[in-house]
Every structure is written in structure tokens, then in C-alpha cells.
N, C-alpha and C. Protein backbone atom coordinates (compact mmCIF):
# COMPACT_ATOMS: atom_id res chain seq x y z
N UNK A 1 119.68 -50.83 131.31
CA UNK A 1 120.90 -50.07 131.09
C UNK A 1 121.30 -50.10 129.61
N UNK A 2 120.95 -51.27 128.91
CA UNK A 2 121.51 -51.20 127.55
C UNK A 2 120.80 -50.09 126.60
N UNK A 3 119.09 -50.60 127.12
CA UNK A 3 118.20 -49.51 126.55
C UNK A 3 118.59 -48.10 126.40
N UNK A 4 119.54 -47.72 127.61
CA UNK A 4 119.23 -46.56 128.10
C UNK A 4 120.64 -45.83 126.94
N UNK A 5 121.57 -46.85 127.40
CA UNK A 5 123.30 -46.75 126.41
C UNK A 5 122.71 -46.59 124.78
N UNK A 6 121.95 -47.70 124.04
CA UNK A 6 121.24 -48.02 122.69
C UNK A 6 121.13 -46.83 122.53
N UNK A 7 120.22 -46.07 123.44
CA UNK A 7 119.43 -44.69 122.59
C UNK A 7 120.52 -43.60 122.96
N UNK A 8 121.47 -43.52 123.84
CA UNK A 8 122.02 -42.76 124.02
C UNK A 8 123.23 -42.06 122.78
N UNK A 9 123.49 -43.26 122.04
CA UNK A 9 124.15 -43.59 121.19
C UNK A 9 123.61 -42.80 119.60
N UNK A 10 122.20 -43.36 119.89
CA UNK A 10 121.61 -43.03 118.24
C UNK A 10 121.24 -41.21 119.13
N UNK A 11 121.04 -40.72 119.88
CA UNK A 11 120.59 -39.93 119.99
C UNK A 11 121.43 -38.91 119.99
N UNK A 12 122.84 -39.03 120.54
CA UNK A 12 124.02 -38.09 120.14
C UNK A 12 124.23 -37.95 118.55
N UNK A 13 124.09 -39.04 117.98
CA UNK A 13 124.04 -39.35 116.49
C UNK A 13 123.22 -38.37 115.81
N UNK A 14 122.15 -38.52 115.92
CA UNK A 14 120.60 -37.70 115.71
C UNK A 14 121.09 -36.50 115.70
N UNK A 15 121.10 -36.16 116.91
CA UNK A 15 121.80 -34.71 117.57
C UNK A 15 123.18 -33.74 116.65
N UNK A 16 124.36 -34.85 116.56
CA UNK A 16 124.99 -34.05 115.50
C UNK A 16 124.87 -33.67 114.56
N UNK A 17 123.96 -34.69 113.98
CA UNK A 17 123.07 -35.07 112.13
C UNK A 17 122.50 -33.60 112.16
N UNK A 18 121.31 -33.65 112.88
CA UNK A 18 120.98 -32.70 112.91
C UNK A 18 121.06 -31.30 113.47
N UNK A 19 122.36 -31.15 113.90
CA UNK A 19 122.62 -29.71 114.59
C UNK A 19 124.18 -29.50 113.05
N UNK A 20 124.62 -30.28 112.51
CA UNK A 20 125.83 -30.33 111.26
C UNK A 20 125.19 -30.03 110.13
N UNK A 21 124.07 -30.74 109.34
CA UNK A 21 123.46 -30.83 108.09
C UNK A 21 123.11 -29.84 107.57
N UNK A 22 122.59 -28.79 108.61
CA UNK A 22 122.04 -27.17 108.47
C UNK A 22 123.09 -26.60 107.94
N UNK A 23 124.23 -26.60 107.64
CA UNK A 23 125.16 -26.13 107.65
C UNK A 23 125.89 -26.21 106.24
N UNK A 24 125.36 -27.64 105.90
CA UNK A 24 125.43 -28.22 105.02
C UNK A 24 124.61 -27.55 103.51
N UNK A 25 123.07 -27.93 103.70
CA UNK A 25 122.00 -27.71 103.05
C UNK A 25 121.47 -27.11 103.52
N UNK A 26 121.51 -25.74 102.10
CA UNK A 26 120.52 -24.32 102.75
C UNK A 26 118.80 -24.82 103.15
N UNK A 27 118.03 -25.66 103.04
CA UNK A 27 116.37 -25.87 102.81
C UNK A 27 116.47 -27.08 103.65
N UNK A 28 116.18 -26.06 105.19
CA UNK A 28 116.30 -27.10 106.65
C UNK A 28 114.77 -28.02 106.01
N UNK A 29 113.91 -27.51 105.45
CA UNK A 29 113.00 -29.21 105.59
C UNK A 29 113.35 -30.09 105.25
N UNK A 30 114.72 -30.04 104.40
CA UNK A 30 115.30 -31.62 103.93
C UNK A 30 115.76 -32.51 104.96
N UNK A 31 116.30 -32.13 105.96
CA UNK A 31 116.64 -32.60 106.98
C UNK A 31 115.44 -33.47 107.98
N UNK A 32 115.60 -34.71 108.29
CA UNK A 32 114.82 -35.17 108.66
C UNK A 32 114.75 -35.15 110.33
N UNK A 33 113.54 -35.31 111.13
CA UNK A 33 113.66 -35.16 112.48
C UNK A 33 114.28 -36.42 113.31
N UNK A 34 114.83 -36.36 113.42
CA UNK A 34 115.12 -38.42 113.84
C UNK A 34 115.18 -38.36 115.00
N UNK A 35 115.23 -37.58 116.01
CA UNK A 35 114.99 -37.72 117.53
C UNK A 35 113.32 -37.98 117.52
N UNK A 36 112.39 -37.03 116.99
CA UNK A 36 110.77 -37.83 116.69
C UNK A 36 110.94 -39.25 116.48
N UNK A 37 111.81 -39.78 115.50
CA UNK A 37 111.87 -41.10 114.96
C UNK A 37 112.27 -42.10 115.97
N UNK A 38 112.95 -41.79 116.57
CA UNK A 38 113.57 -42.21 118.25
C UNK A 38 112.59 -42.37 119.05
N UNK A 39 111.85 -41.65 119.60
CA UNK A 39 111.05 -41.50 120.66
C UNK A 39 109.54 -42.01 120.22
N UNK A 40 109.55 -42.49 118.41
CA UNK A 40 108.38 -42.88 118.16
C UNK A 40 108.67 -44.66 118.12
N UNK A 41 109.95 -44.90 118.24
CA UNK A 41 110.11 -46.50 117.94
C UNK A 41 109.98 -46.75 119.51
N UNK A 42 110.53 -45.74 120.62
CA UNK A 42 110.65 -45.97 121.90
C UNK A 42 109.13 -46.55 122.47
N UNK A 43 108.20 -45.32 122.05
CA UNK A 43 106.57 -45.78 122.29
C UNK A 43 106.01 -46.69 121.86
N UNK A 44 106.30 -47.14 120.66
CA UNK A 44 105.36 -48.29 120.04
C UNK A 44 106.07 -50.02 119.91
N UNK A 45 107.72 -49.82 120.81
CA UNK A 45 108.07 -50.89 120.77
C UNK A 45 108.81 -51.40 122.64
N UNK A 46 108.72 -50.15 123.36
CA UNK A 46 108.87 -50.57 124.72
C UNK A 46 108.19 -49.72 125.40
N UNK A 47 107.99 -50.26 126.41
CA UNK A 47 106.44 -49.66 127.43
C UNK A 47 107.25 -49.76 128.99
N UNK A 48 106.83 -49.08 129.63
CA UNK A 48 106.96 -48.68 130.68
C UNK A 48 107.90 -47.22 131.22
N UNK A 49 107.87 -47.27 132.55
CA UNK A 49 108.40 -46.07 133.20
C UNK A 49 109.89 -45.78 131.90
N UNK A 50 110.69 -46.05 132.12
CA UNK A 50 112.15 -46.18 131.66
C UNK A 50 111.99 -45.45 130.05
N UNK A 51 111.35 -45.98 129.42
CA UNK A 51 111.37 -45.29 128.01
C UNK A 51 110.71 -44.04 127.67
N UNK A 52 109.64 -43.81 129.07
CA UNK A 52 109.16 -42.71 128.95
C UNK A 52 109.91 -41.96 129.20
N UNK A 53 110.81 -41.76 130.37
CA UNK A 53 112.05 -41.16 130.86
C UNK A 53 112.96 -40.66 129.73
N UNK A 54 113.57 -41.60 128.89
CA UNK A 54 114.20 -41.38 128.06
C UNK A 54 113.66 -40.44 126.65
N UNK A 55 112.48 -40.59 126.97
CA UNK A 55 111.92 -39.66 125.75
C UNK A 55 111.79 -38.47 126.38
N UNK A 56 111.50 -38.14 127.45
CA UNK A 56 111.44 -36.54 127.93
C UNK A 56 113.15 -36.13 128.21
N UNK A 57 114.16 -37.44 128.19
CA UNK A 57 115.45 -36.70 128.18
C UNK A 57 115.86 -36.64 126.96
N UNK A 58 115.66 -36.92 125.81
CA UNK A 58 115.49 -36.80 124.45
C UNK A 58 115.45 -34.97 124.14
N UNK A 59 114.57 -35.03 124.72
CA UNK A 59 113.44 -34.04 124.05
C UNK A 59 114.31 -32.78 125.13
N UNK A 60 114.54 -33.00 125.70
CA UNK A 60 115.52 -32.26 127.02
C UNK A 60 116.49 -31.79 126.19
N UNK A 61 117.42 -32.65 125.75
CA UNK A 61 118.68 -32.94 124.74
C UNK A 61 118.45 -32.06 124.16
N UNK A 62 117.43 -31.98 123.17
CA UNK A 62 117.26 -31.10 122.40
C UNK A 62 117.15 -29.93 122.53
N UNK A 63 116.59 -29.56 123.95
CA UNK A 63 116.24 -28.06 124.45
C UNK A 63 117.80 -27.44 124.70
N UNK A 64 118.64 -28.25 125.00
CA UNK A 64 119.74 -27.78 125.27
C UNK A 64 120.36 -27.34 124.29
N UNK A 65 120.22 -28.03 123.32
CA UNK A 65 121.09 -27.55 121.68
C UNK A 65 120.21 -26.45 120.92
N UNK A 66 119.45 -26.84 121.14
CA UNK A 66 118.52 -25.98 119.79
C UNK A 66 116.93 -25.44 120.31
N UNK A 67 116.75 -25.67 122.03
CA UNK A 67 115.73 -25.29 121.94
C UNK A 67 115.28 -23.59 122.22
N UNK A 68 114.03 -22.67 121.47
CA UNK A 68 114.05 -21.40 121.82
C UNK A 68 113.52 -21.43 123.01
N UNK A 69 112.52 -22.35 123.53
CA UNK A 69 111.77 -22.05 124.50
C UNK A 69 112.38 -23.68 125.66
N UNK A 70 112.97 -23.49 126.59
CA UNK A 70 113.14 -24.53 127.67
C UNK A 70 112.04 -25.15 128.32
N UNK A 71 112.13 -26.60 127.83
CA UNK A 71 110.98 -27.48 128.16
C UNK A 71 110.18 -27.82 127.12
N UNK A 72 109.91 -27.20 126.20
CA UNK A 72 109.29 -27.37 125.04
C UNK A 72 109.08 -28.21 124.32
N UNK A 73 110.46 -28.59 123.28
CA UNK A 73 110.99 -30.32 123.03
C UNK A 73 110.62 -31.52 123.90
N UNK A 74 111.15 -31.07 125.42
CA UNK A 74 111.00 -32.18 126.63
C UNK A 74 109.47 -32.73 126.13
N UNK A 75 109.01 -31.75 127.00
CA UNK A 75 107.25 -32.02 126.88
C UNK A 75 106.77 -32.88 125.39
N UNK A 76 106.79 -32.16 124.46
CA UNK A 76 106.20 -32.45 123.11
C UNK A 76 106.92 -33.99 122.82
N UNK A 77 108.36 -34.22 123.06
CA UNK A 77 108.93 -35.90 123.13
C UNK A 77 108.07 -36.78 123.66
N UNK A 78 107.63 -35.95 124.41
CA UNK A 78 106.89 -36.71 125.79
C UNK A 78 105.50 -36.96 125.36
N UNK A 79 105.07 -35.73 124.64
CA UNK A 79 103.54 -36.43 124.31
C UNK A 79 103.63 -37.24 122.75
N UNK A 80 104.80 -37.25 121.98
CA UNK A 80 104.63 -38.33 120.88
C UNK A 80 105.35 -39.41 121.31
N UNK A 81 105.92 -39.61 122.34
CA UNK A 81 106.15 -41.00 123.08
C UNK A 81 104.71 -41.58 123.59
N UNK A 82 103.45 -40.67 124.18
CA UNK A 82 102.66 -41.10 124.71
C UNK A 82 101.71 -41.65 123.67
N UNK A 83 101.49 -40.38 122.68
CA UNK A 83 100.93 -40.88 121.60
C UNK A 83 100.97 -42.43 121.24
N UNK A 84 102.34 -42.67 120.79
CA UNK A 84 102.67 -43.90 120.25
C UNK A 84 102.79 -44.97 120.89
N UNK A 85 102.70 -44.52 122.23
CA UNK A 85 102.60 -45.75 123.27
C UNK A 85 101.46 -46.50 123.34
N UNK A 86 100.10 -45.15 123.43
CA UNK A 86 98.66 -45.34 122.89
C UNK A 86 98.12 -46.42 121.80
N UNK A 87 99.15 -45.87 120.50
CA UNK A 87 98.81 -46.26 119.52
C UNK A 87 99.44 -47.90 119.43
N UNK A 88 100.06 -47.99 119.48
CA UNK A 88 100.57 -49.47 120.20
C UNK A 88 100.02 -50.32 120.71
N UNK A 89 99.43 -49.89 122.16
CA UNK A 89 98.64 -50.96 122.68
C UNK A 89 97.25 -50.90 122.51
N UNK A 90 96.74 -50.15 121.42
CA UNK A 90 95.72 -49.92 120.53
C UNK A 90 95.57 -50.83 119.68
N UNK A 91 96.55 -51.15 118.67
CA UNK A 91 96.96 -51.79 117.43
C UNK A 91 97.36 -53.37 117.67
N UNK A 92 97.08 -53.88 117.07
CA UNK A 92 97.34 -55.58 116.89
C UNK A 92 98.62 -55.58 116.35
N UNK A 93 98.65 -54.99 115.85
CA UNK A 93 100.56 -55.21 114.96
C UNK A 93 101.17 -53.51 114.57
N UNK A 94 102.40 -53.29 115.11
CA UNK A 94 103.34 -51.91 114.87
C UNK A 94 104.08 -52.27 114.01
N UNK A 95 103.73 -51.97 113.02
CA UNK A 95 104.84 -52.13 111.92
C UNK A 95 105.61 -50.92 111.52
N UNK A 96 106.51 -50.89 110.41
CA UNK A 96 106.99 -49.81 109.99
C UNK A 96 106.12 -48.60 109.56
N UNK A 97 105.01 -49.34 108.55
CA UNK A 97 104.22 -48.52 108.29
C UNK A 97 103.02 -47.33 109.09
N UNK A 98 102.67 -48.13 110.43
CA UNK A 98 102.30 -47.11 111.42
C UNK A 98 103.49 -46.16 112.10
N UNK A 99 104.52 -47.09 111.96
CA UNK A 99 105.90 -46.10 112.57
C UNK A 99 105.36 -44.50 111.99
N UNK A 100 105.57 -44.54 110.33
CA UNK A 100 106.28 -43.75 109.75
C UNK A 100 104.92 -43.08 109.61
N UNK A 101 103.74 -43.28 109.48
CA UNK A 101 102.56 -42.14 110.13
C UNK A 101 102.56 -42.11 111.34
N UNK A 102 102.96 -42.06 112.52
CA UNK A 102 102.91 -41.45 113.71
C UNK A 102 104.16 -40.64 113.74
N UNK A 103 105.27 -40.76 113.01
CA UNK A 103 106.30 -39.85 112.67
C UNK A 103 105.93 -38.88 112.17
N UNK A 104 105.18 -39.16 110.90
CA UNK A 104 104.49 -37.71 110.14
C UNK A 104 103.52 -36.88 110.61
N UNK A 105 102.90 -37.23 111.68
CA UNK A 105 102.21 -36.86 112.38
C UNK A 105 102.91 -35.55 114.01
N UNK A 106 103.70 -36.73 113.98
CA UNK A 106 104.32 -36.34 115.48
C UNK A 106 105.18 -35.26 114.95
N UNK A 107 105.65 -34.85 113.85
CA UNK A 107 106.56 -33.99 113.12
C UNK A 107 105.80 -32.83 112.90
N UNK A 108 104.93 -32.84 112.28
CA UNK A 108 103.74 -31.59 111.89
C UNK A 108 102.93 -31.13 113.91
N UNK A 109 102.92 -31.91 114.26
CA UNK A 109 101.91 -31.39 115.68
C UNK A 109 103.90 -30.91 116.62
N UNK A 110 104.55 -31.50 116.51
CA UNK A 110 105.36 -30.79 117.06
C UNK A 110 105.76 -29.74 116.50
N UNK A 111 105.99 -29.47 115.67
CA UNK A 111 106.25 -27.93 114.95
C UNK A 111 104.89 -26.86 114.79
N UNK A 112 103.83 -27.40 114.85
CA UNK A 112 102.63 -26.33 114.69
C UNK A 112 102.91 -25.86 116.23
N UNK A 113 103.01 -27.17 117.50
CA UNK A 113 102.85 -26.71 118.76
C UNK A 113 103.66 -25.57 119.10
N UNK A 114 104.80 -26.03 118.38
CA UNK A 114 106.07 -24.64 118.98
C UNK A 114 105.87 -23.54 118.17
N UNK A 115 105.37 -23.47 117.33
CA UNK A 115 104.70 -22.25 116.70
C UNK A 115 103.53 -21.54 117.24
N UNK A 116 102.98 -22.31 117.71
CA UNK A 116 101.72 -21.29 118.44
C UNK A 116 101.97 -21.06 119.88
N UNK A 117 103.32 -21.99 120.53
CA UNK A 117 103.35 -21.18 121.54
C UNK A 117 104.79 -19.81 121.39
N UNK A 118 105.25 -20.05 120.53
CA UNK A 118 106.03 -19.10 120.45
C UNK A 118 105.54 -17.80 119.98
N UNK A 119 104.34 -17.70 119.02
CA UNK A 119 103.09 -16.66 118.57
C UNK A 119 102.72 -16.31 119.75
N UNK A 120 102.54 -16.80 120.75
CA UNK A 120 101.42 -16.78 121.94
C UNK A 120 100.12 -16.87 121.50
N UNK A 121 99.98 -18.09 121.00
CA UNK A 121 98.41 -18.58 120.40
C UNK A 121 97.94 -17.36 119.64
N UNK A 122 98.43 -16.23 119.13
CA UNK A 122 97.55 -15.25 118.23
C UNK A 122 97.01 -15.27 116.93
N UNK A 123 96.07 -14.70 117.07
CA UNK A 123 95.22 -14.80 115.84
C UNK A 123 96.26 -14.61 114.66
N UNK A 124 97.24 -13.66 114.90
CA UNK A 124 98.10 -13.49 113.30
C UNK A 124 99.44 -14.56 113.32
N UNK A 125 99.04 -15.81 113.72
CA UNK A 125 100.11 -16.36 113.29
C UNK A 125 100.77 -16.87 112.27
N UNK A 126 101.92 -17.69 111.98
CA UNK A 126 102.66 -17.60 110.84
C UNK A 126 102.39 -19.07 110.20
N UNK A 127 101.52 -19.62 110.48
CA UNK A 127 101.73 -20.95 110.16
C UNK A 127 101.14 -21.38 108.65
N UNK A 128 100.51 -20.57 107.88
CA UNK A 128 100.55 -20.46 106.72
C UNK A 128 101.44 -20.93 105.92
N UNK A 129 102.21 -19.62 106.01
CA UNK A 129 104.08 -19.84 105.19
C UNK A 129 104.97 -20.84 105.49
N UNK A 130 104.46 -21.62 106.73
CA UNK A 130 105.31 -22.53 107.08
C UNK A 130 104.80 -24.21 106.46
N UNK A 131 103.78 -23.95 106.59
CA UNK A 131 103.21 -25.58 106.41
C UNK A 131 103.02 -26.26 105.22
N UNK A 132 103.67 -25.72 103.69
CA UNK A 132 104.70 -26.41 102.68
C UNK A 132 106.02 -27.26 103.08
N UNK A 133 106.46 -26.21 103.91
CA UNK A 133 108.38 -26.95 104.05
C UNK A 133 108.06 -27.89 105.15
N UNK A 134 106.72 -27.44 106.28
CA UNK A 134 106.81 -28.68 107.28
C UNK A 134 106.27 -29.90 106.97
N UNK A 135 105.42 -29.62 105.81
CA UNK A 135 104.82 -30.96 105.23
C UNK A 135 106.36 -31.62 104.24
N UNK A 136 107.24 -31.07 103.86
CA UNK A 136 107.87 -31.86 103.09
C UNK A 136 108.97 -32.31 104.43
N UNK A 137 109.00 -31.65 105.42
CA UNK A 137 110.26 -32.14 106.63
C UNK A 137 109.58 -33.50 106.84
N UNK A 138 108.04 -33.65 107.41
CA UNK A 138 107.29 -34.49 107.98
C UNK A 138 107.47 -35.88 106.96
N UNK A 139 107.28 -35.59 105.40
CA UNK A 139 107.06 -36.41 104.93
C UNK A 139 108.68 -37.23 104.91
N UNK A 140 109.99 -36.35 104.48
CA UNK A 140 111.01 -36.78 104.32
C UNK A 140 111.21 -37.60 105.98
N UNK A 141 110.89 -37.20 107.00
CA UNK A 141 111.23 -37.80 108.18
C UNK A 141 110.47 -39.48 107.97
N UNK A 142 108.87 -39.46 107.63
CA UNK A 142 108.49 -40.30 107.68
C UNK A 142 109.15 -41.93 106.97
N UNK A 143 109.83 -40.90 105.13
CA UNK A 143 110.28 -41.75 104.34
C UNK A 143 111.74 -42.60 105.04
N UNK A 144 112.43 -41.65 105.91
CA UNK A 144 113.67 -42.20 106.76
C UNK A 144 112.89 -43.31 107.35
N UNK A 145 112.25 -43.01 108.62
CA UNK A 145 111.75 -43.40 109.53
C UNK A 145 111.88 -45.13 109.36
N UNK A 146 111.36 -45.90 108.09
CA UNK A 146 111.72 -47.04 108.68
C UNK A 146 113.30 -47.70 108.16
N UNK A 147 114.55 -46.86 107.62
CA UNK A 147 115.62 -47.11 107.77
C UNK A 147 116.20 -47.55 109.48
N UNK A 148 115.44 -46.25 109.78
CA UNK A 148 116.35 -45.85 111.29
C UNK A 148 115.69 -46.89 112.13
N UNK A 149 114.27 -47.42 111.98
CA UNK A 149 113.68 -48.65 112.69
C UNK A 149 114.23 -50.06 112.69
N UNK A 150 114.86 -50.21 110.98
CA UNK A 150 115.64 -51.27 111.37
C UNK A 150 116.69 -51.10 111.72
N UNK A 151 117.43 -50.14 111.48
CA UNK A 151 119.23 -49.75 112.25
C UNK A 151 118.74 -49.95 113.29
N UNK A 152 117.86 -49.37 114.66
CA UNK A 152 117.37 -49.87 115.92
C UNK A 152 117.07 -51.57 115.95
N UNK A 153 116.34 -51.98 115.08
CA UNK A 153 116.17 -53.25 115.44
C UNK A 153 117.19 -53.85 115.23
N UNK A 154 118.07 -53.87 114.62
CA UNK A 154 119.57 -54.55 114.37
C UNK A 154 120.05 -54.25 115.39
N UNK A 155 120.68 -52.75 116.00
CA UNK A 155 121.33 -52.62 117.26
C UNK A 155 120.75 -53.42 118.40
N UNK A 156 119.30 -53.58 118.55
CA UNK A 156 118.82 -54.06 119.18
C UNK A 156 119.13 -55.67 119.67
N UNK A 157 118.85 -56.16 118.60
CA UNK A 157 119.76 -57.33 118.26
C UNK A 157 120.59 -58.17 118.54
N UNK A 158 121.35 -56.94 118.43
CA UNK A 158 123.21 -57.12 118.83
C UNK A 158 123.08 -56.89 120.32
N UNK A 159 122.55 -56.15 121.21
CA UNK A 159 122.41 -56.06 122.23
C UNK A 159 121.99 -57.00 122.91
N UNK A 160 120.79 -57.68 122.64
CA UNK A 160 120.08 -58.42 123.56
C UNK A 160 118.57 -57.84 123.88
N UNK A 161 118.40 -56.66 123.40
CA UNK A 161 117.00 -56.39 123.74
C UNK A 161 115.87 -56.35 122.99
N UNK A 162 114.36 -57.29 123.63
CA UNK A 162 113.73 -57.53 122.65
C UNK A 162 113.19 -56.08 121.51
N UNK A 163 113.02 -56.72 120.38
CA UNK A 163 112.85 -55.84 119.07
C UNK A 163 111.36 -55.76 119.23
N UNK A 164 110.22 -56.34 119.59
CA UNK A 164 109.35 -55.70 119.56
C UNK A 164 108.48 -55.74 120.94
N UNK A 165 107.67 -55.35 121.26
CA UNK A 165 106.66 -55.41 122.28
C UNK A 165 106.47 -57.26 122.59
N UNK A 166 106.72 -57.53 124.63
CA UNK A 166 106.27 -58.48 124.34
C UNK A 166 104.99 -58.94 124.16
N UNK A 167 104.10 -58.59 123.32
CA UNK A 167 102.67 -59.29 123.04
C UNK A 167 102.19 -59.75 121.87
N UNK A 168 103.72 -58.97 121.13
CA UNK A 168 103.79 -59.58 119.88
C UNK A 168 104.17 -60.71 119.44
């Protein structure tokens, strides 16, 4: 339950950040993705049913505010939660530094994905013109990425719930 309150918290957070900032600053790649950043600390630092959940309601969240296509976000939360879940019990040690490449990663494959299904996979798609500003969103997300890991591990903390995987 705390897990569930913890992210609920940073994720309304996330959510305003990023549905306010646009508004703010004309050159949306400055804006960093931090629900990715969420759902990538979720995979590589708690495992099981429950966090997966929370990453496809994440990604849900998002469809509701900002998504063009319903389900879209859900899903794609869902496969860089899996990703990183992978990569996790792959890896001997999750540090910040794998955080923030599976962020940069999970940032560029989620935005190419919703681009080619919104193209309908066609040969003339747009992803050319796009993949300057998504490489600088990806990278600026990545450079956040381990702020927001320790703000989580601190909340974490304060909560009671362990900060990393127990096998670490």
C-alpha cells in the first residue's frame, strides 16, 4: 500500500510537471519524461505482480491526460517496466548509471513506437525531423533521471520500503 501511495504521489507530480511546463517553455524536448523515470526505478528496483500493475496504471494516467491513441502509454509503461525488470535481474548491480540508460533508451523506443503507430507503420514517416529534439528529450530525461532516483530513494526511506532489490 505504501508502494502503491509513494508512486501515486510522484506520479500526480510528474503528471502536472509535465502537462504545466509546456506552457511554460516553447521547445517541449526540454522537458523531461519522468513518468519513464518512474516506471524505470519501479523495474529495476521492485519485482513482482504489484509494480507491474502500477506501471501499466502509470502509463494509463497518461493516456488519460495526454494520450492520442488509448492504451498506448499503458502498454509501452508496461514494456519499459519489463525491460528494466529484465535488465535488473540480468545485472549484478542497478545503479544510477544503468537507471539513466534504460531511461534514454525507454524515452527514444517510446516515442519512435507512438510514431509509427500513429503513421500506421508507413514507408513516409516522420521520424527524421523528429529524432534531434527526441534525442535531446531522451538525453535531458536521462541527465534528471538520477535526481528523481534519489528523491525516490529518500521517500522510500521515510516510508519504510526497501530502496533496492532484495538481492542486493
Amino acid at each position: 500500500m505504501r508502494l502503491i501511495l509513494l508512486f501515486a504521489v510522484f506520479l500526480v507530480l510528474g503528471l502536472a510537471f509535465e502537462s504545466a511546463v509546456p506552457h511554460m517553455v516553447s521547445f517541449r524536448a526540454l522537458i523531461p519524461n519522468l513518468i519513464i523515470i518512474l516506471v524505470v526505478d519501479l523495474g529495476l528496483r521492485h519485482h513482482g505482480v504489484l509494480p507491474a500493475m502500477l506501471a501499466f496504471a502509470m502509463g494509463y494516467a497518461t493516456d488519460a491526460l495526454a494520450g492520442s491513441h488509448p492504451g498506448l502509454n499503458a502498454f509501452m509503461m508496461t514494456m519499459v517496466f519489463v525491460v528494466s525488470y529484465e535488465i535488473s535481474t540480468r545485472l549484478m548491480v542497478t545503479n544510477a548509471l544503468v537507471g539513466a540508460t534504460v531511461v534514454f533508451f525507454g524515452v527514444i523506443a517510446t516515442a519512435l513506437a507512438t510514431v509509427a503507430l500513429a503513421d500506421g507503420f508507413s514507408a513516409h514517416s516522420h521520424t527524421g525531423a523528429l529524432l534531434p529534439g527526441l534525442t535531446l528529450e531522451a538525453a535531458i530525461s536521462a541527465i534528471v533521471a538520477p535526481f528523481i532516483f534519489s528523491m525516490l530513494a529518500a521517500s522510500k526511506r521515510m516510508t519504510g520500503l526497501p530502496v533496492r532489490p532484495m538481492r542486493e
